[in-house]
N, C-alpha and C. Protein backbone atom coordinates (compact mmCIF):
# COMPACT_ATOMS: atom_id res chain seq x y z
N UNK A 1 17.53 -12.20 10.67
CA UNK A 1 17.37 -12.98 9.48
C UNK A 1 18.43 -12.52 8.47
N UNK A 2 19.68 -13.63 7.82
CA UNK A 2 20.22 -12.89 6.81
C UNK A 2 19.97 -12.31 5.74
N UNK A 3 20.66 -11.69 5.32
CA UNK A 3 20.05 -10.64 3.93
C UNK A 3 19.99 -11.44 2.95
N UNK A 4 19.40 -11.70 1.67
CA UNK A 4 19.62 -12.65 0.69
C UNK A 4 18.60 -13.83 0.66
N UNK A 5 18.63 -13.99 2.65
CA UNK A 5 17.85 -15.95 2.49
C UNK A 5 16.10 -15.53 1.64
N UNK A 6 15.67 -16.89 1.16
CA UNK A 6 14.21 -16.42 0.79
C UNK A 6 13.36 -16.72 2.34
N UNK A 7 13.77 -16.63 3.49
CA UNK A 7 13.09 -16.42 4.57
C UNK A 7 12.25 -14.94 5.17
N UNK A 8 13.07 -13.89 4.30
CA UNK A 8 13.10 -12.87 4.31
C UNK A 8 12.03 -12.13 3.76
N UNK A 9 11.43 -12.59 2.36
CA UNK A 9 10.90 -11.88 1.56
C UNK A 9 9.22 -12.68 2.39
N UNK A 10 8.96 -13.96 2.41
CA UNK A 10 8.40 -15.07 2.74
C UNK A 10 7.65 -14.30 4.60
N UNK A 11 8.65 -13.59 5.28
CA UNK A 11 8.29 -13.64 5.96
C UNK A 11 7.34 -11.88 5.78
N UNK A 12 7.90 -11.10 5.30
CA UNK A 12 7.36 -10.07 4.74
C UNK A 12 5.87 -10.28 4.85
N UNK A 13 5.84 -11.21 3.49
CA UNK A 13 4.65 -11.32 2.76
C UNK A 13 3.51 -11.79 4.03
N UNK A 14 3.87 -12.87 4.84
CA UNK A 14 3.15 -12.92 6.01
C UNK A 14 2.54 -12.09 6.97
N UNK A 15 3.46 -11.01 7.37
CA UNK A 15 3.19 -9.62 7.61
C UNK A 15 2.38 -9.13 7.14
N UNK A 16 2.03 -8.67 5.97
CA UNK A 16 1.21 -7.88 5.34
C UNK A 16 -0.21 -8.32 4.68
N UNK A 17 -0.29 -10.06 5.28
CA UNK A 17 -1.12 -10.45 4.48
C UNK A 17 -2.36 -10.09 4.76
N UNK A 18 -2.45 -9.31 6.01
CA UNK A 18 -4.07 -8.81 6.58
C UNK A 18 -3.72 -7.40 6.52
N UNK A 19 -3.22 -6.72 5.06
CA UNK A 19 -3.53 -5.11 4.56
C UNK A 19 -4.15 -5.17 3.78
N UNK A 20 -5.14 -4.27 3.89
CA UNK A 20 -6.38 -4.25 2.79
C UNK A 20 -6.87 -2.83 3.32
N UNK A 21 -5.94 -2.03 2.31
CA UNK A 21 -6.46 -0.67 2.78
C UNK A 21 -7.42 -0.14 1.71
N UNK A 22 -7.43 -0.67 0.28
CA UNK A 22 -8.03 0.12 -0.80
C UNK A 22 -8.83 -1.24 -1.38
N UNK A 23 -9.40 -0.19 -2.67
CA UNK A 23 -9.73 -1.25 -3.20
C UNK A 23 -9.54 -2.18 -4.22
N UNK A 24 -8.13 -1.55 -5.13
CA UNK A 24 -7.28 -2.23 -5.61
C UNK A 24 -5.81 -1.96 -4.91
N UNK A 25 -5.47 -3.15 -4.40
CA UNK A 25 -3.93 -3.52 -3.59
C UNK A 25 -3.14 -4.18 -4.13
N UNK A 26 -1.85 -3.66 -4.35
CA UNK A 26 -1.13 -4.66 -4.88
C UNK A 26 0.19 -4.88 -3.76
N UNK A 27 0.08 -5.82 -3.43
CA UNK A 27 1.56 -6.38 -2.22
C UNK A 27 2.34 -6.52 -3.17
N UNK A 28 3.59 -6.65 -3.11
CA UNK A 28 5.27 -6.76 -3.66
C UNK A 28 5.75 -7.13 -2.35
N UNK A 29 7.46 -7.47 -2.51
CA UNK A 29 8.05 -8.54 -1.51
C UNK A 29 8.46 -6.84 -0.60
N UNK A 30 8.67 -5.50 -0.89
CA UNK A 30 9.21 -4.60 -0.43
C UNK A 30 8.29 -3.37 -0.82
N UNK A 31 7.03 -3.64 -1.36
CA UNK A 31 6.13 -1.97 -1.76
C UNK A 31 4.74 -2.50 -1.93
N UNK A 32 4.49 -1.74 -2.00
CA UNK A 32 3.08 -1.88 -1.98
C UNK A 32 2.32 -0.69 -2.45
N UNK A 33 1.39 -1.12 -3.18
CA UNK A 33 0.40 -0.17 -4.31
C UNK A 33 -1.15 -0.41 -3.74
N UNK A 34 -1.51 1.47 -3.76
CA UNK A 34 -3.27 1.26 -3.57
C UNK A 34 -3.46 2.20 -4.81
N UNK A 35 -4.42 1.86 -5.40
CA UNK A 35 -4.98 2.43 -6.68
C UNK A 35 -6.30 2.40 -6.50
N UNK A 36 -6.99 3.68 -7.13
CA UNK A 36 -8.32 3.76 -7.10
C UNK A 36 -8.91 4.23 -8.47
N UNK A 37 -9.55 3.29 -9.18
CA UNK A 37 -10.20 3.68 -10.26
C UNK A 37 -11.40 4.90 -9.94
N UNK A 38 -11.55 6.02 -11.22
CA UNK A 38 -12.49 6.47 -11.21
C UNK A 38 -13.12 6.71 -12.34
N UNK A 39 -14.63 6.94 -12.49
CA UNK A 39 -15.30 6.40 -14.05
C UNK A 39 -15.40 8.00 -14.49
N UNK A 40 -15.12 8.84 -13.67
CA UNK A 40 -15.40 9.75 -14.37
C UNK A 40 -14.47 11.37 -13.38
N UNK A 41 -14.19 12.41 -13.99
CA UNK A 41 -13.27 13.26 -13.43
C UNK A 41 -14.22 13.89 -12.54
N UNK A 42 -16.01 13.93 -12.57
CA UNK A 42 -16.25 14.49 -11.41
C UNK A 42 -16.38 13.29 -10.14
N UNK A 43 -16.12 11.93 -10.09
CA UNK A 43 -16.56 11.79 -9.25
C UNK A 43 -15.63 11.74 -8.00
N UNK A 44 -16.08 11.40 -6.85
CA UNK A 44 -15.10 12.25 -5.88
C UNK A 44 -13.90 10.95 -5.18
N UNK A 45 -12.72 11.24 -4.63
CA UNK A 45 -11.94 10.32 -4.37
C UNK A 45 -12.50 10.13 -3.05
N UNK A 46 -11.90 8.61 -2.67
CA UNK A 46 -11.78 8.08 -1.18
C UNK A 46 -10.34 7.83 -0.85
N UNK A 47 -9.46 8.01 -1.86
CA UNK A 47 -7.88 7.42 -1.41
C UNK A 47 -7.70 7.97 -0.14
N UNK A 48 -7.95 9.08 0.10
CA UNK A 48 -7.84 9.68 2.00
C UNK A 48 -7.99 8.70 2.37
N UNK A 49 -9.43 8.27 2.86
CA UNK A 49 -9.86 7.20 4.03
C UNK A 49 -8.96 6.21 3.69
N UNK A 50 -8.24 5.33 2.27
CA UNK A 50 -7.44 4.52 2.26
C UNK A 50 -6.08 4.84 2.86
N UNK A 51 -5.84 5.69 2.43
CA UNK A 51 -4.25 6.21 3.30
C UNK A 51 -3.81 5.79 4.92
N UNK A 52 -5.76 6.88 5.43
CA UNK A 52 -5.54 6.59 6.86
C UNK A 52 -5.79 4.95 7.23
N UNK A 53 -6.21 4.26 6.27
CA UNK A 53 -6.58 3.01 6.90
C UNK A 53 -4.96 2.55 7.00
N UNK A 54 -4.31 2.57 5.88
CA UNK A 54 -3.07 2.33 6.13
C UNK A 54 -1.87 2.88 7.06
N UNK A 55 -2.32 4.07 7.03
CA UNK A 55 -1.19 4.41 8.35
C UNK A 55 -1.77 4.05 9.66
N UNK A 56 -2.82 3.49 9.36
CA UNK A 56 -3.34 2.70 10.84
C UNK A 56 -2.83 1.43 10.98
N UNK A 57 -3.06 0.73 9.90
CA UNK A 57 -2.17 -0.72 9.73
C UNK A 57 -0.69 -0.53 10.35
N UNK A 58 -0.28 0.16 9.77
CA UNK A 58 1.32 0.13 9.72
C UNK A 58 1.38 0.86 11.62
N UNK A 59 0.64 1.24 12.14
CA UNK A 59 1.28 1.55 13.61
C UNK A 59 0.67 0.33 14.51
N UNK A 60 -0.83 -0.21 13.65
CA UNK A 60 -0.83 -1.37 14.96
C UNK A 60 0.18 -2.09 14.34
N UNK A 61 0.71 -2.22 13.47
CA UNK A 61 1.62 -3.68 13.63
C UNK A 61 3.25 -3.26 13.30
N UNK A 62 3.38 -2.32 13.94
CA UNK A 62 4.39 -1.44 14.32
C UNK A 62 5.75 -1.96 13.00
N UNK A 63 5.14 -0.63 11.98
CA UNK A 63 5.96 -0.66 10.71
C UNK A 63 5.67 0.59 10.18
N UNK A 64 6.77 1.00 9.60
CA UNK A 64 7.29 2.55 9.43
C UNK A 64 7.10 2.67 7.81
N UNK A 65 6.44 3.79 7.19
CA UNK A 65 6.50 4.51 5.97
C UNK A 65 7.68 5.01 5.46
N UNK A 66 8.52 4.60 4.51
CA UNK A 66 9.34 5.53 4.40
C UNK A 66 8.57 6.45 3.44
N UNK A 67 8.84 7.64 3.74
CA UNK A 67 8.26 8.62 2.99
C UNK A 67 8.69 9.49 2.16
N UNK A 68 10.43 9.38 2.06
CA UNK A 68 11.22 9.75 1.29
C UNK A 68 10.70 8.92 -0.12
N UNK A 69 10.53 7.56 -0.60
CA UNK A 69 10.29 6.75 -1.33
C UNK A 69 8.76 6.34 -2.17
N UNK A 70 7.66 7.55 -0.74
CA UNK A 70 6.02 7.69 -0.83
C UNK A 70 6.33 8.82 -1.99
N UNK A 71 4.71 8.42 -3.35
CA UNK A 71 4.79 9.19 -3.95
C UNK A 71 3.34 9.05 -4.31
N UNK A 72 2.31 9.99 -4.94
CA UNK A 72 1.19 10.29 -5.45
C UNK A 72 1.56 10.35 -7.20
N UNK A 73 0.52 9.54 -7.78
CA UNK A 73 0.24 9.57 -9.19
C UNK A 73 -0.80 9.59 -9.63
N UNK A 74 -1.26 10.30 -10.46
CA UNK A 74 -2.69 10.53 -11.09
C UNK A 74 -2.10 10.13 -12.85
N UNK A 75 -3.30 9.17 -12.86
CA UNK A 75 -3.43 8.37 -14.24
C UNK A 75 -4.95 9.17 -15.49
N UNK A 76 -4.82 10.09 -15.99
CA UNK A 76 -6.12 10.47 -16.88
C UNK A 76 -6.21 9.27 -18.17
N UNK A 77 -7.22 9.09 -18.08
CA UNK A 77 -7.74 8.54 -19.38
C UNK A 77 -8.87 9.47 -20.13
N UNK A 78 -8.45 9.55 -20.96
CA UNK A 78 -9.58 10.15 -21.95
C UNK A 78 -10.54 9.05 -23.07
């Protein structure tokens, strides 16, 4: 597919349209965001189990992490 056409981004998005690793997802034409709200600092995360759901996605449908570009962020609200 050439670089540039909108066949490209279009076909992406098709790809990915059955990821649903968390419980807030956000698709983009090239990234993709899982975010997990929490109501309070003791309560406990699940992003693990989301991770692995996703690196499960990405080997059945044989697509690679770059991980140079993977990053972790923690958001506090007070």
């Amino acid at each position: 597919m050439p670089q540039g056409s909108w066949l490209g981004p279009l076909s992406f998005i098709i790809l990915i349209d059955d990821l649903a690793a968390g419980p807030i997802l956000h698709k983009y034409v090239n990234d993709t965001t899982i975010s997990e709200p929490l109501s309070s600092t003791f309560q406990t995360s699940d992003i693990q189990s989301y991770i692995s759901k996703l690196l499960l996605w990405t080997f059945q449908n044989s697509m690679k992490i770059n991980y140079a570009k993977t990053k972790e962020t923690f958001l506090v609200r007070f």
